[in-house]
C-alpha atoms as a PDB file:
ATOM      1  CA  UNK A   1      18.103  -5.780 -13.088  1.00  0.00           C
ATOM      2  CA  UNK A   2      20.142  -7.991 -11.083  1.00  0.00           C
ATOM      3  CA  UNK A   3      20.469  -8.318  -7.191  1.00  0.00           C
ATOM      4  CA  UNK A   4      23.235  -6.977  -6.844  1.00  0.00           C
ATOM      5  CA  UNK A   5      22.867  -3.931  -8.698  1.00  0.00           C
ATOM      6  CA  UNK A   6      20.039  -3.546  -6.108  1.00  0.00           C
ATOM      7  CA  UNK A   7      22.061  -3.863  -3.145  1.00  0.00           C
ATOM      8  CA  UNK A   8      24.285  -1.088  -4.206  1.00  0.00           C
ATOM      9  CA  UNK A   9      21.505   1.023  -3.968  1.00  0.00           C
ATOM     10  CA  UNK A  10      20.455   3.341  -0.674  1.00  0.00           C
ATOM     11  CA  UNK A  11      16.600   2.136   0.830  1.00  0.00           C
ATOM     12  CA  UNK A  12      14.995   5.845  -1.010  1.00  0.00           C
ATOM     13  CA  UNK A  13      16.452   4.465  -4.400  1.00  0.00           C
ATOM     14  CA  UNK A  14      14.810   1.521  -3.585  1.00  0.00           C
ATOM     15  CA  UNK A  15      11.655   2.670  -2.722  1.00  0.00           C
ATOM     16  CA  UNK A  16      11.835   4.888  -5.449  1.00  0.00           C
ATOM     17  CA  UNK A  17      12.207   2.008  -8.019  1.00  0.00           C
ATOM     18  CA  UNK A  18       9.410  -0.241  -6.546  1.00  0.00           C
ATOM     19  CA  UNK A  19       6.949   2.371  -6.814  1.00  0.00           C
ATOM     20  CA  UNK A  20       8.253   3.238 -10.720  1.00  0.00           C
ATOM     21  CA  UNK A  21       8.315  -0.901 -10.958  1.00  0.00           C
ATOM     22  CA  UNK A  22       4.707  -0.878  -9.630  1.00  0.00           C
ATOM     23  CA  UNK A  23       3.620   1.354 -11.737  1.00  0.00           C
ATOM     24  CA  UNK A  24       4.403  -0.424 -14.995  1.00  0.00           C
ATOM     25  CA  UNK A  25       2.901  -3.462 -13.908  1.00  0.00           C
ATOM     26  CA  UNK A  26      -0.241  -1.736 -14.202  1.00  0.00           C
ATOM     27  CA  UNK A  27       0.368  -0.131 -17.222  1.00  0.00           C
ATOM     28  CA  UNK A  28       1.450  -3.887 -18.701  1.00  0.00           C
ATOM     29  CA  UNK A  29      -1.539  -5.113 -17.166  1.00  0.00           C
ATOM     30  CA  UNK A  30      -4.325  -2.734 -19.045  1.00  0.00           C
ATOM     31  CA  UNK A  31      -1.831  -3.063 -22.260  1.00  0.00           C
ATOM     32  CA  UNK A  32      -2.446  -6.761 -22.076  1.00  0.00           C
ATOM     33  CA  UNK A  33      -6.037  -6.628 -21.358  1.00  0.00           C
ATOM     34  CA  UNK A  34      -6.609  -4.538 -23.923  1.00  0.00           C
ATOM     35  CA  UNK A  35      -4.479  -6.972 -26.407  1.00  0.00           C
ATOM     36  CA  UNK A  36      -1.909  -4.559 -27.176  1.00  0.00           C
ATOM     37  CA  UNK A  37       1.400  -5.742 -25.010  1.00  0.00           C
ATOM     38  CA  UNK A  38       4.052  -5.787 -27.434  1.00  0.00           C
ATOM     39  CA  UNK A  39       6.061  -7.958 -25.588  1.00  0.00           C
ATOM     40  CA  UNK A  40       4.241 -10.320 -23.136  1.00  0.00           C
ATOM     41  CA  UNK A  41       7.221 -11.372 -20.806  1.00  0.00           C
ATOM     42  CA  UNK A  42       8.207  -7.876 -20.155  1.00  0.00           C
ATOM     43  CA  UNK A  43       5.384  -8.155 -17.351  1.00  0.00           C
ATOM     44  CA  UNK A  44       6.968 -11.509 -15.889  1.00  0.00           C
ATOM     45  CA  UNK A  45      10.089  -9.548 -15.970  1.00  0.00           C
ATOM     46  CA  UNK A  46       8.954  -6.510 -14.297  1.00  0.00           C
ATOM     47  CA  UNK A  47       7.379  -8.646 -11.902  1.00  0.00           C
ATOM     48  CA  UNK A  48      10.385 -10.317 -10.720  1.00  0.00           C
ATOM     49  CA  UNK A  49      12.540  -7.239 -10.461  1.00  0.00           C
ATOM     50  CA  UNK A  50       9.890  -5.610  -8.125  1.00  0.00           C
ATOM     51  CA  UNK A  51      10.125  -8.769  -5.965  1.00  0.00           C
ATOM     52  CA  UNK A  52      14.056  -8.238  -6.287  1.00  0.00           C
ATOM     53  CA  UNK A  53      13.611  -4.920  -5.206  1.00  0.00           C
ATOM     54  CA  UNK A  54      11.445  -5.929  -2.442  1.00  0.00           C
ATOM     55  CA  UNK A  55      13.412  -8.453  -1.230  1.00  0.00           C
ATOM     56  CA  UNK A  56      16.908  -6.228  -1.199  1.00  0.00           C
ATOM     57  CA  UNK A  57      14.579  -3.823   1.236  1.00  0.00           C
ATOM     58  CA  UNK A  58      13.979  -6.234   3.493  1.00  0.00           C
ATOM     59  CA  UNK A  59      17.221  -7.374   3.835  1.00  0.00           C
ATOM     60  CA  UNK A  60      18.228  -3.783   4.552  1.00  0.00           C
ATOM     61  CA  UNK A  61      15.439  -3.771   7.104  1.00  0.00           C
ATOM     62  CA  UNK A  62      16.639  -6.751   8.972  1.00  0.00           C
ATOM     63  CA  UNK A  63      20.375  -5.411   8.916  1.00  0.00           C
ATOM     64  CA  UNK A  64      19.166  -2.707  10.180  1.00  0.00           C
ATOM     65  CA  UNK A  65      17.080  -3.659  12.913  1.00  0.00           C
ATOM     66  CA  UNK A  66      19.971  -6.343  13.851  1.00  0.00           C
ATOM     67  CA  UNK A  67      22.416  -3.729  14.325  1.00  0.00           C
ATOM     68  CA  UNK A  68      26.088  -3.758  13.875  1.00  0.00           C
ATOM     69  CA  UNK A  69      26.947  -7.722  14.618  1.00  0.00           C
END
């Protein structure tokens, strides 16, 4: 998922999506521990669009708390 994508998005969607993103980390996580990840970058992946995701809600955050310039 790209950045921008994200940005489109209102801060629920957003929080919405990091907690779905969160919870396939772990999912990826006990699938690779357990030696059955099908595809092993799909957890690199997932882990940078949850850092995306994180990063577009802080941004929202600060423009927020800024305030009309």
């Amino acid at each position: 998922m790209q950045a921008k994508e994200l940005r489109e998005m209102s801060a629920d969607d957003l929080n919405q999506k990091r907690a779905a993103l969160r919870e396939e980390i772990a999912h990826l996580k006990l699938k690779r521990a357990a030696s059955q990840a099908e595809n092993p970058m799909k957890l690199r992946d997932t882990r940078r669009d949850l850092a995306r995701a994180e990063t577009v809600l802080r941004e929202k955050a600060l423009e927020a708390k800024k305030g009309p310039a």
